[in-house]
Protein backbone atom coordinates (compact mmCIF):
# COMPACT_ATOMS: atom_id res chain seq x y z
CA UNK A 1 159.08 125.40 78.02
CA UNK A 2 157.51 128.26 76.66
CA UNK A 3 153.15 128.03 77.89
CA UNK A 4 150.65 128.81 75.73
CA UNK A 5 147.36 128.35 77.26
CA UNK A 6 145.84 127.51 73.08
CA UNK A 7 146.86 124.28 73.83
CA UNK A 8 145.00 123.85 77.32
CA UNK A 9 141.42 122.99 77.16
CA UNK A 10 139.30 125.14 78.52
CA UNK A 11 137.60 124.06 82.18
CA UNK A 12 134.09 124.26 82.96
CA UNK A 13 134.58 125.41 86.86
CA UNK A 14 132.21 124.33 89.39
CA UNK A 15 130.95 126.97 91.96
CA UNK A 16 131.78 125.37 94.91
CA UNK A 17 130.94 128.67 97.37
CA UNK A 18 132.68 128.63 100.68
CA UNK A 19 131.66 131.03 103.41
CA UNK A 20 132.88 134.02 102.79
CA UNK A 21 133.83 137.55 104.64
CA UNK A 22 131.37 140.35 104.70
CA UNK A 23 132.10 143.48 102.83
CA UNK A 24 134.73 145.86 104.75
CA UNK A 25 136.00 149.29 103.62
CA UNK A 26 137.56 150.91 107.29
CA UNK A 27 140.33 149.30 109.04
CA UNK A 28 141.26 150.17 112.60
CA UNK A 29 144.86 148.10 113.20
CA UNK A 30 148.23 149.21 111.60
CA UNK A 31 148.93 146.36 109.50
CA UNK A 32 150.12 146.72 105.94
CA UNK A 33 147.17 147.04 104.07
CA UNK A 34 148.06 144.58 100.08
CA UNK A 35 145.37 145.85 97.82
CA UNK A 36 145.00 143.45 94.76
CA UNK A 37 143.37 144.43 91.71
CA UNK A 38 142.10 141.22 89.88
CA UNK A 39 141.51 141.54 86.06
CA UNK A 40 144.91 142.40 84.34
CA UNK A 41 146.21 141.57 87.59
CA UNK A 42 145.74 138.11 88.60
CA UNK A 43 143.86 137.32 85.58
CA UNK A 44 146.24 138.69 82.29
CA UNK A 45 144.06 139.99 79.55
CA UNK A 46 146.31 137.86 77.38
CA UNK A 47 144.99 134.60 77.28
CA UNK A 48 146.77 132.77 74.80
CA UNK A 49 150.09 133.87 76.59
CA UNK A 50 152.50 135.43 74.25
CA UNK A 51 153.43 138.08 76.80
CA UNK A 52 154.05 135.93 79.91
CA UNK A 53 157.00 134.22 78.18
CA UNK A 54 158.53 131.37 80.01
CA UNK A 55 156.82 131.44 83.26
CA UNK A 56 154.87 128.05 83.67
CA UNK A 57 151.70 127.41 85.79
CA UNK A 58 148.97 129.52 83.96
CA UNK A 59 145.78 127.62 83.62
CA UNK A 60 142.51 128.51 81.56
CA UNK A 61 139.18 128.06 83.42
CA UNK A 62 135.79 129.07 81.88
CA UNK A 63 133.27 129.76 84.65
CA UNK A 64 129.83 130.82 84.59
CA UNK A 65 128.99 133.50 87.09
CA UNK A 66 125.37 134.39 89.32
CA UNK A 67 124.53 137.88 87.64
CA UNK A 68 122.74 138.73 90.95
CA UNK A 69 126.62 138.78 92.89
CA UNK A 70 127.35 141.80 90.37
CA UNK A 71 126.58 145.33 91.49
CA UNK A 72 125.06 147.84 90.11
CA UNK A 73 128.08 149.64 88.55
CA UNK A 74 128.93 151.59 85.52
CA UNK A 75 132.30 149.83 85.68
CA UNK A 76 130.59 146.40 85.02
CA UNK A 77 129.30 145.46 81.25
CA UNK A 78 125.77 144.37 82.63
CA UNK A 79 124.54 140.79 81.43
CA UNK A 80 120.56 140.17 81.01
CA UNK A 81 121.18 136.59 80.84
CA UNK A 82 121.19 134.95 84.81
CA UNK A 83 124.95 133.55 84.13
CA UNK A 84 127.38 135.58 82.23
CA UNK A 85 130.35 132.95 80.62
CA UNK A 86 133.69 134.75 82.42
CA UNK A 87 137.37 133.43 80.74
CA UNK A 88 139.86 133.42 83.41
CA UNK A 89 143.79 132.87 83.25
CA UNK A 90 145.21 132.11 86.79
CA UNK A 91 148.33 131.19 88.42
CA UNK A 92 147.61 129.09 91.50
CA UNK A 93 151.33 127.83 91.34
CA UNK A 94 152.85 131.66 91.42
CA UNK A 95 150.10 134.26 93.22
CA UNK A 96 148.49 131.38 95.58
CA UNK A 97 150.87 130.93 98.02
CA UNK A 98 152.56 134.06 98.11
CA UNK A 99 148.90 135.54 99.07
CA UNK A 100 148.97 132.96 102.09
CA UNK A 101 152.00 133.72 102.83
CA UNK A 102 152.11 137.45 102.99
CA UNK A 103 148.44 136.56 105.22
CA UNK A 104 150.20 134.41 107.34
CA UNK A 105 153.11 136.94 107.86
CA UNK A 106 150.41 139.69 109.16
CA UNK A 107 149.72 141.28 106.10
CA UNK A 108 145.81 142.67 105.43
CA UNK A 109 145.51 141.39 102.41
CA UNK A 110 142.20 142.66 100.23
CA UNK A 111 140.76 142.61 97.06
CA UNK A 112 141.20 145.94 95.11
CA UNK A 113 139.02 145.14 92.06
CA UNK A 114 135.05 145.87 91.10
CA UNK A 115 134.40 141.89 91.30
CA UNK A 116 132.86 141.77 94.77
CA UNK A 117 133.73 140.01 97.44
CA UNK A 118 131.49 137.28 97.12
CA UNK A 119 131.97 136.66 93.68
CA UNK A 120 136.01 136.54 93.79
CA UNK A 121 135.79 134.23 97.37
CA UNK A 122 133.12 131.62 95.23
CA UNK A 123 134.76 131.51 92.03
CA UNK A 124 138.42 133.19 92.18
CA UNK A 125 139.46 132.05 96.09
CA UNK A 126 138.97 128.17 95.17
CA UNK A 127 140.75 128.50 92.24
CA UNK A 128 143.65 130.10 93.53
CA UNK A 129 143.91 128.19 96.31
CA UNK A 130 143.80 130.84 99.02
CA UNK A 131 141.27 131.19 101.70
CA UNK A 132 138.35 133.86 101.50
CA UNK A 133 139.56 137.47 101.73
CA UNK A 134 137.49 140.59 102.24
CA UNK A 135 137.47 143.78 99.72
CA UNK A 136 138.75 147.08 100.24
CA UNK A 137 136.28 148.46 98.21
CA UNK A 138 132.28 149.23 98.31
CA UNK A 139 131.19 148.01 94.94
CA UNK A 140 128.04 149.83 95.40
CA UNK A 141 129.54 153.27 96.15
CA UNK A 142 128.39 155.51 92.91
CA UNK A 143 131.30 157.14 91.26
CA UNK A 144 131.70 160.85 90.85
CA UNK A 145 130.71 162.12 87.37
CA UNK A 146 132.83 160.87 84.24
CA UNK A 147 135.14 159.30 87.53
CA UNK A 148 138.08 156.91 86.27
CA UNK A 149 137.98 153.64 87.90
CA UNK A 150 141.22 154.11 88.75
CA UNK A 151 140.35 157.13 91.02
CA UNK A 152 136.91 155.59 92.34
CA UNK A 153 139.57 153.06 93.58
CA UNK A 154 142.01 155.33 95.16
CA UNK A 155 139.27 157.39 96.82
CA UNK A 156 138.36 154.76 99.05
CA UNK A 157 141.89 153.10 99.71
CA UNK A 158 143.12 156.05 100.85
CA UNK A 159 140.04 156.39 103.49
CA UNK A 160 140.42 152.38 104.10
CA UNK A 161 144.01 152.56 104.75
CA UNK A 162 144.43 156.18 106.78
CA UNK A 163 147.83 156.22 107.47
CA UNK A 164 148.93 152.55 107.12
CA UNK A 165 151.32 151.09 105.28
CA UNK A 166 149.75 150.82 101.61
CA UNK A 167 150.46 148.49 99.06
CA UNK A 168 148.14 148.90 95.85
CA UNK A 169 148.70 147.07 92.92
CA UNK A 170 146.65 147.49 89.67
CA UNK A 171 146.71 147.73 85.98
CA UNK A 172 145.18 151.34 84.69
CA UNK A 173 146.98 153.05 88.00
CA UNK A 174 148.41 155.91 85.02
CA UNK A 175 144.94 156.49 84.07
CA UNK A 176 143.95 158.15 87.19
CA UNK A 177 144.68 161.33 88.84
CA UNK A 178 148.31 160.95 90.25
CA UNK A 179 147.23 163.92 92.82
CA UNK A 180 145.05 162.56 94.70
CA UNK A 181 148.14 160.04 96.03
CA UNK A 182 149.95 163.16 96.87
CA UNK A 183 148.62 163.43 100.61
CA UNK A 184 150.09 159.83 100.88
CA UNK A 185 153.25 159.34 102.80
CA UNK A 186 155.93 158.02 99.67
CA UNK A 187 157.72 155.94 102.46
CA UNK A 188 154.39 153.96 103.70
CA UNK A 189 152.93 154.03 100.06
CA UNK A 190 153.64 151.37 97.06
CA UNK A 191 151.60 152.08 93.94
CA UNK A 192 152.98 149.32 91.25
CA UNK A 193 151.38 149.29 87.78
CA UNK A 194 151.25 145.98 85.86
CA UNK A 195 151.01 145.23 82.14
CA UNK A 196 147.84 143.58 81.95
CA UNK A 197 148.87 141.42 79.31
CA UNK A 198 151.31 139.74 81.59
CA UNK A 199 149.86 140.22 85.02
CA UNK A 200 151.55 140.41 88.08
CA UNK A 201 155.27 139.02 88.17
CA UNK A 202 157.58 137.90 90.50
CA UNK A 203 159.43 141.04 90.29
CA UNK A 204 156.23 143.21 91.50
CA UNK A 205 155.79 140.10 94.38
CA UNK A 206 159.73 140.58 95.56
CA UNK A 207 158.91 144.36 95.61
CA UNK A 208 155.79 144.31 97.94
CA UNK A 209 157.35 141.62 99.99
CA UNK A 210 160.22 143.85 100.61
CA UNK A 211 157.35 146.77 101.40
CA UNK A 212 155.62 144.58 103.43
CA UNK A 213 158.60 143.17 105.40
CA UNK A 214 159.94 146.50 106.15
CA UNK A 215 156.56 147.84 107.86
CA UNK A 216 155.78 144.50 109.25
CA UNK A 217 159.58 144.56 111.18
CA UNK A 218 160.71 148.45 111.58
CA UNK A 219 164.29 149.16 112.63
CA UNK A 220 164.32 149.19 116.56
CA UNK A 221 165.58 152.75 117.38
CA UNK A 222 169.03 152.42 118.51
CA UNK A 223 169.98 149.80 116.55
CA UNK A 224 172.66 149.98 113.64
């Protein structure tokens, strides 16, 4: 049956916090690094769910969120209130245990999204059912003048990840500078766009556990 989230009540989350992993941007194993943009990600921008069609599971949550977790950004639409009111459409049934699973595999899994880490382990982690999971990003790093999001993100995933195995997976990816990927190896690099109406879908998931899978077990030389 077809979801539409109109005719799920809204939620009034708690903010149960657990403890959560300190901000890291520099990695020093060779692990895939799974970089996971949140909003029009794992949260669709379409919440009454005309664009996810028949894909059950999506639940509505209104949560109110500490201002003081938010950063200083120009990417962030700055609240003078203490709590800003946040709508959020999640799949715990879909993403959840896929993350844990792609964790459990060996995967680095991070968040790739201007929420910081505290805020998406307190509010988005519980909700989601996964465990607490540090950011790629620096939240506080200043962009470069009139600097897309989308290339404020890719400037520090390509310094987080070096040469690892890279997935990235985020909804304005066409509205950055495609060049500055170009130094990337196109064999160790997924870059998958999603609609952020619809989020991410199992299609993108079978791709980046293919990715994933590939760099996580490499051919043994000799082999056929």
């Amino acid at each position: 049956m077809t979801h539409d989230d109109s005719t799920r009540p809204d939620q009034d989350t708690p903010a149960t916090s657990p403890d959560v992993p300190g901000k890291e941007t520099t990695v020093d194993d060779n692990r895939p690094l799974v970089a996971l943009d949140i909003d029009g990600v794992l949260n669709p921008t379409d919440p009454k769910g005309r664009m996810r069609g028949r894909v059950p599971g999506w639940k509505t949550h209104r949560i109110f969120v500490d201002n003081r977790l938010w950063p200083d950004s120009p990417f962030i639409n700055h609240d003078p209130r203490p709590r800003r009111q946040l709508p959020l459409v999640l799949n715990p049934d879909l993403h959840g245990p896929w993350i844990t699973d792609l964790r459990t595999r060996g995967a680095d899994v991070r968040w790739a999204s201007t929420w910081p880490a505290v805020a998406a382990n307190k509010y988005l982690a519980p909700l989601l059912n996964i465990e607490p999971m540090p950011s790629t990003l620096d939240t506080e790093l200043e962009p470069h003048p009139s600097e897309h999001v989308a290339d404020w993100k890719a400037r520090q995933l390509l310094q987080a990840a070096a040469d690892r195995p890279l997935v990235f997976i985020d909804d304005q990816l066409d509205h950055g500078d495609s060049d500055l990927w170009s130094s990337r190896d196109p064999n160790r690099t997924l870059l998958i766009e999603t609609d952020p109406r619809v989020g991410m879908t199992r299609e993108h998931m079978d791709r980046i556990d293919e990715f994933v899978g590939t760099h996580l077990n490499p051919p043994t030389r000799g082999t056929t």
